[in-house]
C-alpha atoms as a PDB file:
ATOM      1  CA  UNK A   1     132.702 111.726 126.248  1.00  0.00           C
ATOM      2  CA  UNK A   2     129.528 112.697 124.129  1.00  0.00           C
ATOM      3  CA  UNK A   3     128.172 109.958 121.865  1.00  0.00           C
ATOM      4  CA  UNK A   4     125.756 110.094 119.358  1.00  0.00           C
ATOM      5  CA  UNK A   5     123.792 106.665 118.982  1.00  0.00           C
ATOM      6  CA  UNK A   6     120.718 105.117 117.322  1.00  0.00           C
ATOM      7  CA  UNK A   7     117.753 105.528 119.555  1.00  0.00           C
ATOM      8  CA  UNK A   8     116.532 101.923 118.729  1.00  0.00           C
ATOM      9  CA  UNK A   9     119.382 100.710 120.348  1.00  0.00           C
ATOM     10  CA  UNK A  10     118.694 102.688 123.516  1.00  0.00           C
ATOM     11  CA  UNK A  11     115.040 101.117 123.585  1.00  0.00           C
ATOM     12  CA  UNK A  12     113.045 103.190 121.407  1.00  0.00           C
ATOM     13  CA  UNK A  13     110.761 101.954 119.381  1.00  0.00           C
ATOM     14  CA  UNK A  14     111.440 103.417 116.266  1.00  0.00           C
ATOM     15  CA  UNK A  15     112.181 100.702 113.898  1.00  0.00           C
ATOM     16  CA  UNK A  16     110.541 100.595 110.729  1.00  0.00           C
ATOM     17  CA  UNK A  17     108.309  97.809 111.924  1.00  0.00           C
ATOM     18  CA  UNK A  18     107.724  99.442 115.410  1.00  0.00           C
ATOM     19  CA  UNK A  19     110.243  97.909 117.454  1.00  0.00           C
ATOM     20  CA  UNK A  20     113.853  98.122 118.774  1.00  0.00           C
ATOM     21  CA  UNK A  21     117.281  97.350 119.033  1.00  0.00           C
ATOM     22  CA  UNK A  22     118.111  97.923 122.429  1.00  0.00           C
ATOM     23  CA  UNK A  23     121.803  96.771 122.978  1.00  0.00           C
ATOM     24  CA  UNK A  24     122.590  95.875 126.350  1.00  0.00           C
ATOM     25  CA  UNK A  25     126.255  95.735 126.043  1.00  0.00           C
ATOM     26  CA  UNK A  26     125.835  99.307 124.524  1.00  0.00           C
ATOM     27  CA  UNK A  27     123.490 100.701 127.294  1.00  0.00           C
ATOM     28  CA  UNK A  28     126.016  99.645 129.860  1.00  0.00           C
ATOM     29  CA  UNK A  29     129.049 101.256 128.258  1.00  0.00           C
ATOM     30  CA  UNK A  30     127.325 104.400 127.680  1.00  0.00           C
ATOM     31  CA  UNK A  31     126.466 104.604 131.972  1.00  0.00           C
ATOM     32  CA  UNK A  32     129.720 107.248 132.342  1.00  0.00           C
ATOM     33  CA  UNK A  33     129.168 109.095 128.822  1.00  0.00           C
ATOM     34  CA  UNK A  34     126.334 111.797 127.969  1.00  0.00           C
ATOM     35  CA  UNK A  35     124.421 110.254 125.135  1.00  0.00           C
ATOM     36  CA  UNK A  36     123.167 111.670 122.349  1.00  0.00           C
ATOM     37  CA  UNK A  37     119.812 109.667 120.669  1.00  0.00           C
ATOM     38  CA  UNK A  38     119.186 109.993 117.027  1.00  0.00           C
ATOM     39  CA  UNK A  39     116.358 108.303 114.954  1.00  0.00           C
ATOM     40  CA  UNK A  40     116.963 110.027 111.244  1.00  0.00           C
ATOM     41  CA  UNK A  41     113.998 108.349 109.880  1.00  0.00           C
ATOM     42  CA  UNK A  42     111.393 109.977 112.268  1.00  0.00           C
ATOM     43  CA  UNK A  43     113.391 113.216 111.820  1.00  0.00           C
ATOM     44  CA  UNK A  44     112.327 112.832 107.995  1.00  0.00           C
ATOM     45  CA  UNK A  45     109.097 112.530 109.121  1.00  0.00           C
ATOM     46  CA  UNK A  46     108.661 108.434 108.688  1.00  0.00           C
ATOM     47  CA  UNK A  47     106.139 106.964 110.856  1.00  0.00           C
ATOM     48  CA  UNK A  48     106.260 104.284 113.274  1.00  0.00           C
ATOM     49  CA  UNK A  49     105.457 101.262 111.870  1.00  0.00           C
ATOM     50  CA  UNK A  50     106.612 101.966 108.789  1.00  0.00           C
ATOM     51  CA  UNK A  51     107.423  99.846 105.279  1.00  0.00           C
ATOM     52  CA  UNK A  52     110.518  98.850 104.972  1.00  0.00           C
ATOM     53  CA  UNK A  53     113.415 100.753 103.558  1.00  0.00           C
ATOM     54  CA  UNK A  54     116.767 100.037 101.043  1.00  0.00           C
ATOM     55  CA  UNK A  55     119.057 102.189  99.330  1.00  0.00           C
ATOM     56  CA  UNK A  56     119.145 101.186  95.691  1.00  0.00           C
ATOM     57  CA  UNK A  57     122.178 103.723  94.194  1.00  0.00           C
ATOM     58  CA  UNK A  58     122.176 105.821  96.842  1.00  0.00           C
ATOM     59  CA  UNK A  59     118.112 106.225  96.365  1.00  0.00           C
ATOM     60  CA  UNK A  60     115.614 105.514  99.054  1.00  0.00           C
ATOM     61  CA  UNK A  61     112.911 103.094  97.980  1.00  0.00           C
ATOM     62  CA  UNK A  62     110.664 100.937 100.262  1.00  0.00           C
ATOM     63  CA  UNK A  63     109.112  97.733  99.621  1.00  0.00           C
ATOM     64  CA  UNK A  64     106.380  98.832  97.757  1.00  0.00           C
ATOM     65  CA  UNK A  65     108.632 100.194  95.274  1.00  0.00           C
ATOM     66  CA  UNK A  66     107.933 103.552  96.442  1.00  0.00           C
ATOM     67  CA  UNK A  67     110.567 106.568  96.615  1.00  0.00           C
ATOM     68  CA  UNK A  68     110.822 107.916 100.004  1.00  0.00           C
ATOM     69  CA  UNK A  69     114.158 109.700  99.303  1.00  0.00           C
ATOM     70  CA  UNK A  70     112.711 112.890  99.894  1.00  0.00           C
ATOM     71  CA  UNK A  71     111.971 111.642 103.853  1.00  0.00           C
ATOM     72  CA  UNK A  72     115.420 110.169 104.112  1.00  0.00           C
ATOM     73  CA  UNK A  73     116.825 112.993 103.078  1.00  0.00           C
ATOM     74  CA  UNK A  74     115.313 115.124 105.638  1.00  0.00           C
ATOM     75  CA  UNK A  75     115.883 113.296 108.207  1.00  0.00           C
ATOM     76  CA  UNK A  76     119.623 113.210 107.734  1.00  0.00           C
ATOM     77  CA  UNK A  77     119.450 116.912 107.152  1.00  0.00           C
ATOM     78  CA  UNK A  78     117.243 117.143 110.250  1.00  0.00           C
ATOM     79  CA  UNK A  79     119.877 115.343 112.384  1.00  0.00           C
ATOM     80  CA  UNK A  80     122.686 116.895 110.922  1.00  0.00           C
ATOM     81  CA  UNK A  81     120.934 120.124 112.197  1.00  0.00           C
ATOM     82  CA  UNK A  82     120.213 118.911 116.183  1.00  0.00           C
ATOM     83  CA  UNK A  83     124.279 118.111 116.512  1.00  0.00           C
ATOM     84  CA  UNK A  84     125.319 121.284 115.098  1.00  0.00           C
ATOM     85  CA  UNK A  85     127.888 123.248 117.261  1.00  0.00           C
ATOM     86  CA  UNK A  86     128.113 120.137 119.486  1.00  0.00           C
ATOM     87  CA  UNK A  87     131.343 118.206 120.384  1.00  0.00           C
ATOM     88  CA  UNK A  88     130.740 114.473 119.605  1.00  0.00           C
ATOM     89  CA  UNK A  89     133.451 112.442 120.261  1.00  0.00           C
ATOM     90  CA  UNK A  90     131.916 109.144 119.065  1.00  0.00           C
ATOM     91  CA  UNK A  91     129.068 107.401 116.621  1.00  0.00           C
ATOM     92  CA  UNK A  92     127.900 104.091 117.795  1.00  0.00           C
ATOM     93  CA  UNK A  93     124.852 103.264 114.958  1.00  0.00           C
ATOM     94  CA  UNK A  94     122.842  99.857 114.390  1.00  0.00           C
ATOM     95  CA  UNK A  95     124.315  97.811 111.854  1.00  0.00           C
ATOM     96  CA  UNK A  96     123.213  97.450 108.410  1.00  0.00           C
ATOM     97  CA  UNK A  97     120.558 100.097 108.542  1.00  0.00           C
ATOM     98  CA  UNK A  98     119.417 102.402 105.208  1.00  0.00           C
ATOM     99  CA  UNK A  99     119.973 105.269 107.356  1.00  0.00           C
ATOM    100  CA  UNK A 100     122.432 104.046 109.948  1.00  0.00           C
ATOM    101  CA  UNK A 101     124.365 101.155 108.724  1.00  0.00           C
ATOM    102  CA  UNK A 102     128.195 101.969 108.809  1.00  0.00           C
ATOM    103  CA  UNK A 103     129.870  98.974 106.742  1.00  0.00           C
ATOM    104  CA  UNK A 104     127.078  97.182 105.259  1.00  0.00           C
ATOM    105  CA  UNK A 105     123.300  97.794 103.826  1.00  0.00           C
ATOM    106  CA  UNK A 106     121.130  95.837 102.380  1.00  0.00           C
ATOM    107  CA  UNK A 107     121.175  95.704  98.268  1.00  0.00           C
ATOM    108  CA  UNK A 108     117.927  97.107  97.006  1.00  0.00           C
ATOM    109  CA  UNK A 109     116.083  94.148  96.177  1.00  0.00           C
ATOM    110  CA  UNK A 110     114.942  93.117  99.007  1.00  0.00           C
ATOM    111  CA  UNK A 111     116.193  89.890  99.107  1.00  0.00           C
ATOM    112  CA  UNK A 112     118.299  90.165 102.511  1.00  0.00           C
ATOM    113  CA  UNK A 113     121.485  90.384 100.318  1.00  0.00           C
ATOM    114  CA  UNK A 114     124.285  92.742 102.007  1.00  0.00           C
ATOM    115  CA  UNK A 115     126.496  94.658  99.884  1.00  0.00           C
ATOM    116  CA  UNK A 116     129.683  97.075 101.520  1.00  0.00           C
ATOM    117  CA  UNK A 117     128.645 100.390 102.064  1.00  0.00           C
ATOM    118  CA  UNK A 118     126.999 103.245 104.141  1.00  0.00           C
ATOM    119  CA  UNK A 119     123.664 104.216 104.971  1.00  0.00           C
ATOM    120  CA  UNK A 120     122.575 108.062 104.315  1.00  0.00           C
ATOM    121  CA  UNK A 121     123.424 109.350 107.837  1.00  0.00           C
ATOM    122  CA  UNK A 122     126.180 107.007 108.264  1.00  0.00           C
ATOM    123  CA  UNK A 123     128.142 108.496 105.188  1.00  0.00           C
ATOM    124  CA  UNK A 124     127.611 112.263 106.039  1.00  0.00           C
ATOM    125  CA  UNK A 125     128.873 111.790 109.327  1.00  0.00           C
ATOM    126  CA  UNK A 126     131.344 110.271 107.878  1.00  0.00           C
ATOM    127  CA  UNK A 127     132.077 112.604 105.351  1.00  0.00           C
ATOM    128  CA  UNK A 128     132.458 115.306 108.186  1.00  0.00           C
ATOM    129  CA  UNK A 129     134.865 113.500 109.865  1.00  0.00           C
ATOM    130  CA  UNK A 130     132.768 111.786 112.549  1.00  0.00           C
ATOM    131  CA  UNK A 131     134.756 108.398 114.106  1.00  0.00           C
ATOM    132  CA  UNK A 132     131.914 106.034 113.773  1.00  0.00           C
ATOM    133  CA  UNK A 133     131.464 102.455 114.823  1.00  0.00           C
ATOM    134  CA  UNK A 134     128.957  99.989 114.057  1.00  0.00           C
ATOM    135  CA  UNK A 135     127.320  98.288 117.071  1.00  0.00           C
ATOM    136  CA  UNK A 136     128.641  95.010 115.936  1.00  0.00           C
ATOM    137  CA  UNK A 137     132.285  96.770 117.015  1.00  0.00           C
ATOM    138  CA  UNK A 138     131.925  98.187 120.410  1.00  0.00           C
ATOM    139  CA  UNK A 139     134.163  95.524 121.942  1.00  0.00           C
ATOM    140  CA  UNK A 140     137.177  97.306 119.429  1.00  0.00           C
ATOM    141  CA  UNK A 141     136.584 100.739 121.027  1.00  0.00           C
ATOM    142  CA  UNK A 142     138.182 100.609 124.392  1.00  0.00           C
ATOM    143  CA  UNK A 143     136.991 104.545 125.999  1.00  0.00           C
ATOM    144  CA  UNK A 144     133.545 103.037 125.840  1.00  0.00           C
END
């Protein structure tokens, strides 16, 4: 089985405030799969640190009140482009991300609030068709 995942939660250190998610659980069901590592926002060209980011009506802003869309955009387009023509049979992605998040983001403002929704990759893969799964979910998805 081919999965795409998050790089942060395979150890990179590509966080927006340098760091990483790297999921344990995750790294040990992935042993028998081929793994495919994604990190959208240094595809758009975001550096490492980098401020942070929320989706505020679909837009890209970070917390400076500055629109980095444009990089967002890219980035998904970028990744969209480096699984091209590729079977992937599964998206595991870190929760809650602008990018990434698969059932929840963060509001807009800031102000840790969740609200039910998708980040930008997480809805295009979804939009093709993709089966993805939040992190958080792993234990429902028995082939991994």
């Amino acid at each position: 089985m081919r999965v795409l995942v998050s790089a942060c939660l395979l150890g990179d250190n590509c966080k927006y405030n340098g760091k990483n998610n790297r999921n344990e659980a995750l790294l040990q069901r992935l042993q028998k799969h081929e793994v495919v590592r994604i990190c959208p926002e240094v595809l758009g060209g975001l550096g490492v640190p980098r401020p942070c980011v929320e989706l505020r009506d679909g837009v890209a802003w970070n917390q400076y009140g500055e629109n980095v869309d444009a990089a967002f955009r890219t980035g998904v387009h970028k990744a969209l482009e480096q699984i091209e023509g590729q079977q992937i049979d599964l998206v595991v992605l870190q929760s809650r991300s602008p990018t990434c998040g698969v059932k929840q983001i963060y509001d807009g403002t800031f102000s840790k609030r969740l609200i039910d929704g998708q980040g930008m990759l997480a809805a295009a893969l979804a939009e093709r068709g993709y089966r993805l799964v939040d992190v958080e979910d792993i234990d429902s998805v028995p082939e991994l």
